[in-house]
N, C-alpha and C. Protein backbone atom coordinates (compact mmCIF):
# COMPACT_ATOMS: atom_id res chain seq x y z
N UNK A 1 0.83 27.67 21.99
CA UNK A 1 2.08 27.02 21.64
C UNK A 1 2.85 27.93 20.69
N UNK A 2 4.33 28.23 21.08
CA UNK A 2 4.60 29.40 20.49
C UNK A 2 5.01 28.91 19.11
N UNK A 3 5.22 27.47 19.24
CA UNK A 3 5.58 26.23 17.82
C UNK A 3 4.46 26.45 16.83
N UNK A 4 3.61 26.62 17.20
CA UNK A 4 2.59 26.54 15.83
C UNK A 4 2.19 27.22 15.05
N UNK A 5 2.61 26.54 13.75
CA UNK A 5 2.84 27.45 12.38
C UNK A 5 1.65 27.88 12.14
N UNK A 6 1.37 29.00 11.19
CA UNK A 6 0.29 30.25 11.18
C UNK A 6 -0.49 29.58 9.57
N UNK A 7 0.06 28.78 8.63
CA UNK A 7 -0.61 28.62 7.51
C UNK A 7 0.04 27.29 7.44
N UNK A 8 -1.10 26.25 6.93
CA UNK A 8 -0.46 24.85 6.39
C UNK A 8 0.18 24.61 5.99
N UNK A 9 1.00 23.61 6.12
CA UNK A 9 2.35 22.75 5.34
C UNK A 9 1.78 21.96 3.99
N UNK A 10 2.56 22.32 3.14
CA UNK A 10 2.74 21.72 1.95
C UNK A 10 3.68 21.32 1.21
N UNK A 11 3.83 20.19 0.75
CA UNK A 11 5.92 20.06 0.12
C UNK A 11 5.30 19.61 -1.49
N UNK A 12 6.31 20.11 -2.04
CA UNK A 12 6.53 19.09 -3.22
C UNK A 12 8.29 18.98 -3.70
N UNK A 13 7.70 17.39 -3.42
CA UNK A 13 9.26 17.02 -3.57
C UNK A 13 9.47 16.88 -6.05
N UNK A 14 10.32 17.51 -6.25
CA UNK A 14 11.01 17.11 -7.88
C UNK A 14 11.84 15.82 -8.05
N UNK A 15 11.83 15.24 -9.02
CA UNK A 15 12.82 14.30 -9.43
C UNK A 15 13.31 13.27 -8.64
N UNK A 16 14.64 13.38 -8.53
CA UNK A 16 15.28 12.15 -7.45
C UNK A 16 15.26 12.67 -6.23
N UNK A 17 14.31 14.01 -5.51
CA UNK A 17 14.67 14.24 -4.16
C UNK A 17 13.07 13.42 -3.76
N UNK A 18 12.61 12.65 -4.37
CA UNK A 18 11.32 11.97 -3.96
C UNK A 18 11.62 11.12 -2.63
N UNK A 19 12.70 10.50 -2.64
CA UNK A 19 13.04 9.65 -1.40
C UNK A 19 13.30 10.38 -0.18
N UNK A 20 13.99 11.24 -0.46
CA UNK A 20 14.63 12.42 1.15
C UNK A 20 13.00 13.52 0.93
N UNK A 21 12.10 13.90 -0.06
CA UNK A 21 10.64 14.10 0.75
C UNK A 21 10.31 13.53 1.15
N UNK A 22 10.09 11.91 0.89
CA UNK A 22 8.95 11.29 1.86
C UNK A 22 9.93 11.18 2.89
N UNK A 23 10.94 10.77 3.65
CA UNK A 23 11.29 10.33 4.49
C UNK A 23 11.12 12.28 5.63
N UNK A 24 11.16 13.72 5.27
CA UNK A 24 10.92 14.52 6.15
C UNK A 24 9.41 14.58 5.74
N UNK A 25 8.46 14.13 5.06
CA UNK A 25 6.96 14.18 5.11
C UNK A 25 6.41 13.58 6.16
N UNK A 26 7.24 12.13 6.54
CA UNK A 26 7.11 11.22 7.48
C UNK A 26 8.02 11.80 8.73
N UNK A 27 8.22 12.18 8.57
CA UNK A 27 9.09 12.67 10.31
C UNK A 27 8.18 14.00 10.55
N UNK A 28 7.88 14.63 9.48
CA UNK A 28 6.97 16.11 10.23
C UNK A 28 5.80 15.27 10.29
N UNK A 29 5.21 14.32 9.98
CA UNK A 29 3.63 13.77 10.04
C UNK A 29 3.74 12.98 11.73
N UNK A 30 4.75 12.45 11.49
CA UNK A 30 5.16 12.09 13.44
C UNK A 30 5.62 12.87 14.23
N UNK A 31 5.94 13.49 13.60
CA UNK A 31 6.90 14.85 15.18
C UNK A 31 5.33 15.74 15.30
N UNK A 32 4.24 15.89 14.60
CA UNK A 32 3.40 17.05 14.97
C UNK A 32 1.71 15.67 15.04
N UNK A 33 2.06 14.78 14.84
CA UNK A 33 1.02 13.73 15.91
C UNK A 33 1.46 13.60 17.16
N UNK A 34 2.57 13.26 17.57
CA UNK A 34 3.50 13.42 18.96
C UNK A 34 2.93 14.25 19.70
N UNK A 35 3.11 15.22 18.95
CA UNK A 35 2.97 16.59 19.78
C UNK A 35 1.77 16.93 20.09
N UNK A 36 0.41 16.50 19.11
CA UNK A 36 -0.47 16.58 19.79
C UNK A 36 -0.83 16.19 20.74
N UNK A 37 -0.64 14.54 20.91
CA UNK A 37 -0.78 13.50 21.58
C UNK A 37 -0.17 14.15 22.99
N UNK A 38 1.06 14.32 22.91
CA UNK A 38 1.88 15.25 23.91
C UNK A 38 0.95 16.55 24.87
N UNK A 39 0.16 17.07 24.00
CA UNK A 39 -0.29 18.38 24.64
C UNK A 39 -1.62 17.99 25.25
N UNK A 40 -1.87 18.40 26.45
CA UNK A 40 -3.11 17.85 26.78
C UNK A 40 -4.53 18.62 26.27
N UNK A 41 -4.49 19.78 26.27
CA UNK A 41 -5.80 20.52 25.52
C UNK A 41 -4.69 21.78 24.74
N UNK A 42 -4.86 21.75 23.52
CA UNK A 42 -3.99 22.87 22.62
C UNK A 42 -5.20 23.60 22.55
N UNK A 43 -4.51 25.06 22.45
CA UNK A 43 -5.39 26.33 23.04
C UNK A 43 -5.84 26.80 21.46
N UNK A 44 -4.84 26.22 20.68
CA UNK A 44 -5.21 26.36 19.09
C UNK A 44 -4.69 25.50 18.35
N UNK A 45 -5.54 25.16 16.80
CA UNK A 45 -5.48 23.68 15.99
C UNK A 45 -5.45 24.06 14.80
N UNK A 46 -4.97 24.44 14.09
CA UNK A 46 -4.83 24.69 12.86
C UNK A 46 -5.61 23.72 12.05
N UNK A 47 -6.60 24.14 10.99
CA UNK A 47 -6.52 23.16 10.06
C UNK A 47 -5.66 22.38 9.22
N UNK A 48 -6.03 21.16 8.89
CA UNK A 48 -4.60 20.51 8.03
C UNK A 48 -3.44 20.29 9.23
N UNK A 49 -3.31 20.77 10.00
CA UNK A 49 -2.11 20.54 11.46
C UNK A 49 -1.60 19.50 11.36
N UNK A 50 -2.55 18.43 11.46
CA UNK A 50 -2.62 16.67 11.82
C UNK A 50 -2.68 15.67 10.73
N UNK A 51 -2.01 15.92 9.53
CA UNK A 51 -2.89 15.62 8.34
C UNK A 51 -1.27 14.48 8.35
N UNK A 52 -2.21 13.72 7.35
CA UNK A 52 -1.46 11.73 6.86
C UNK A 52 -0.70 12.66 5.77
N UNK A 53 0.13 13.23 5.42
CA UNK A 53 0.71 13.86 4.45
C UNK A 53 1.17 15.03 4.07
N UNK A 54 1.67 15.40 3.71
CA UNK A 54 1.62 17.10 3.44
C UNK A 54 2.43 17.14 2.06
N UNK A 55 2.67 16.06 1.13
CA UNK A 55 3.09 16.19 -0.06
C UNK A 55 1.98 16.48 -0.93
N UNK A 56 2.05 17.07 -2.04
CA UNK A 56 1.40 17.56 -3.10
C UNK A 56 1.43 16.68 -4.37
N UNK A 57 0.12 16.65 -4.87
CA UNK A 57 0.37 15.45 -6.23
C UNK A 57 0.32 17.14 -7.25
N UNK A 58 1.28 16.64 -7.90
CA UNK A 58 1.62 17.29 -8.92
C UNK A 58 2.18 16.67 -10.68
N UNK A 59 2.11 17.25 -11.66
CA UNK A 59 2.66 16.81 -12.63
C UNK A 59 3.69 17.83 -13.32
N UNK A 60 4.85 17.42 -14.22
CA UNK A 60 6.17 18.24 -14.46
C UNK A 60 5.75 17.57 -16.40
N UNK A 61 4.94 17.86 -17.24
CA UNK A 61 4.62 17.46 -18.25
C UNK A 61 5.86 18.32 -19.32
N UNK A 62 6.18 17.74 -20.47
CA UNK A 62 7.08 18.15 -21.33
C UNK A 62 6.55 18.68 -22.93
N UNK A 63 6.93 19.61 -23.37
CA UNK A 63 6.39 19.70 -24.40
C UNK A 63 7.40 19.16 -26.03
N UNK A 64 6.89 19.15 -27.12
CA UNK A 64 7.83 18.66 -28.39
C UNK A 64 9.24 19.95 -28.16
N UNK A 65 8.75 20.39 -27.53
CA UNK A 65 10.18 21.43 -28.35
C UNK A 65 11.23 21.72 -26.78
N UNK A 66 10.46 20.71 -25.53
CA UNK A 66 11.81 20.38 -24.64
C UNK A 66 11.41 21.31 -23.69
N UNK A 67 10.62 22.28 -23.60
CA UNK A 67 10.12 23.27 -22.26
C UNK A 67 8.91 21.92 -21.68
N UNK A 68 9.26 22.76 -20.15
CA UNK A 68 7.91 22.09 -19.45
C UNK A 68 6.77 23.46 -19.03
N UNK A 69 6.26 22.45 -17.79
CA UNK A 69 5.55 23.07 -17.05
C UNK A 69 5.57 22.41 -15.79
N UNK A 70 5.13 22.92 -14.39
CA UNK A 70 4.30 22.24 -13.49
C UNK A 70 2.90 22.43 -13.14
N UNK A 71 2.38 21.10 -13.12
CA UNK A 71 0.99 21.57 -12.91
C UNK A 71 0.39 20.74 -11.31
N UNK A 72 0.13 21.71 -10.41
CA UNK A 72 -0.51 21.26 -9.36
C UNK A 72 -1.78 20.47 -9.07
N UNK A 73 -1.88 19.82 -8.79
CA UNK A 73 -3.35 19.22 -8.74
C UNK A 73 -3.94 19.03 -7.76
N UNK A 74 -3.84 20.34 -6.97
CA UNK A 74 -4.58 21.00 -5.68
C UNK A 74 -4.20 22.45 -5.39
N UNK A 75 -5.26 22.65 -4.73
CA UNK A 75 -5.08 24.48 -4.05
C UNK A 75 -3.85 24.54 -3.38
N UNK A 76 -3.17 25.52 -3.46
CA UNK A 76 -1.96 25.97 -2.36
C UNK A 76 -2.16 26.82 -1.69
N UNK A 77 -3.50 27.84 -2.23
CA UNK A 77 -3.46 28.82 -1.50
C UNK A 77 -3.30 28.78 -0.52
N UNK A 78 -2.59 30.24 0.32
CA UNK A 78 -2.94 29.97 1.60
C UNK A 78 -1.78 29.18 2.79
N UNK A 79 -1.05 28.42 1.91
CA UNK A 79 -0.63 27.50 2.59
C UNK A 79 0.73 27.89 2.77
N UNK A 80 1.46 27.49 3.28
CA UNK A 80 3.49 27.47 3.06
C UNK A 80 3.43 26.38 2.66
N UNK A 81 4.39 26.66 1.24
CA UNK A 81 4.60 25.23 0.43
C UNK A 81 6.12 25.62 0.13
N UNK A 82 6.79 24.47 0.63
CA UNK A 82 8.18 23.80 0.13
C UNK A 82 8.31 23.32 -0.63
N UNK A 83 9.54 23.67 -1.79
CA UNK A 83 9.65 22.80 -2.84
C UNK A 83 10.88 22.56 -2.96
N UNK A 84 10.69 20.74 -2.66
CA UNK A 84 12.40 20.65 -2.76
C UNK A 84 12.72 19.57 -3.78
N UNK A 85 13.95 20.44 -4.47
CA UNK A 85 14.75 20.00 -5.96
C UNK A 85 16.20 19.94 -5.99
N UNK A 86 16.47 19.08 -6.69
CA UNK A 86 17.96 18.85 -6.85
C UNK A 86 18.40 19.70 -8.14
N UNK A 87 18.98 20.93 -7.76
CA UNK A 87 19.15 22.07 -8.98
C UNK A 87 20.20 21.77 -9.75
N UNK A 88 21.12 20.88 -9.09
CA UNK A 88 22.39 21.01 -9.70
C UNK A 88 22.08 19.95 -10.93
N UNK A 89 21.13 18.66 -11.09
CA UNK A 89 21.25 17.52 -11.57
C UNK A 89 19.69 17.94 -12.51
């Protein structure tokens, strides 16, 4: 399948774009079950391919003097990870 991506999907959605991630977390988690369902024997399966999710739990912690950080709370390696933020706000 010339469609199938070479390293896992990963998103992390920031701030107020939490609603417009889950709603493309949920359309790529159905458009690539479809598609399996769709294909009768796939010649290759990626791990993670088929997975209930592909958002990332993460934390955005603050310190006294107003800097942050992000801290992941899983491996990325490896993976293609999207991160989508509302820069302007």
């Amino acid at each position: 399948n010339e469609s199938m991506p070479l390293a896992p999907l990963k998103i992390i959605t920031i701030g107020n774009c939490s609603q417009i991630g889950g709603k493309i977390d949920r359309l790529i988690v159905e458009r690539r079950k479809n598609a399996l369902l769709n294909e009768e024997k796939p010649a290759f399966k990626m791990s993670g391919y088929d997975s209930d999710t592909y958002l990332v739990p993460f934390e955005c912690p603050r310190f006294g003097t107003g800097e942050g950080k992000a801290v992941i709370n899983q491996s990325i390696r490896g993976t293609d990870l999207f991160i989508i933020a509302d820069i302007v706000n």
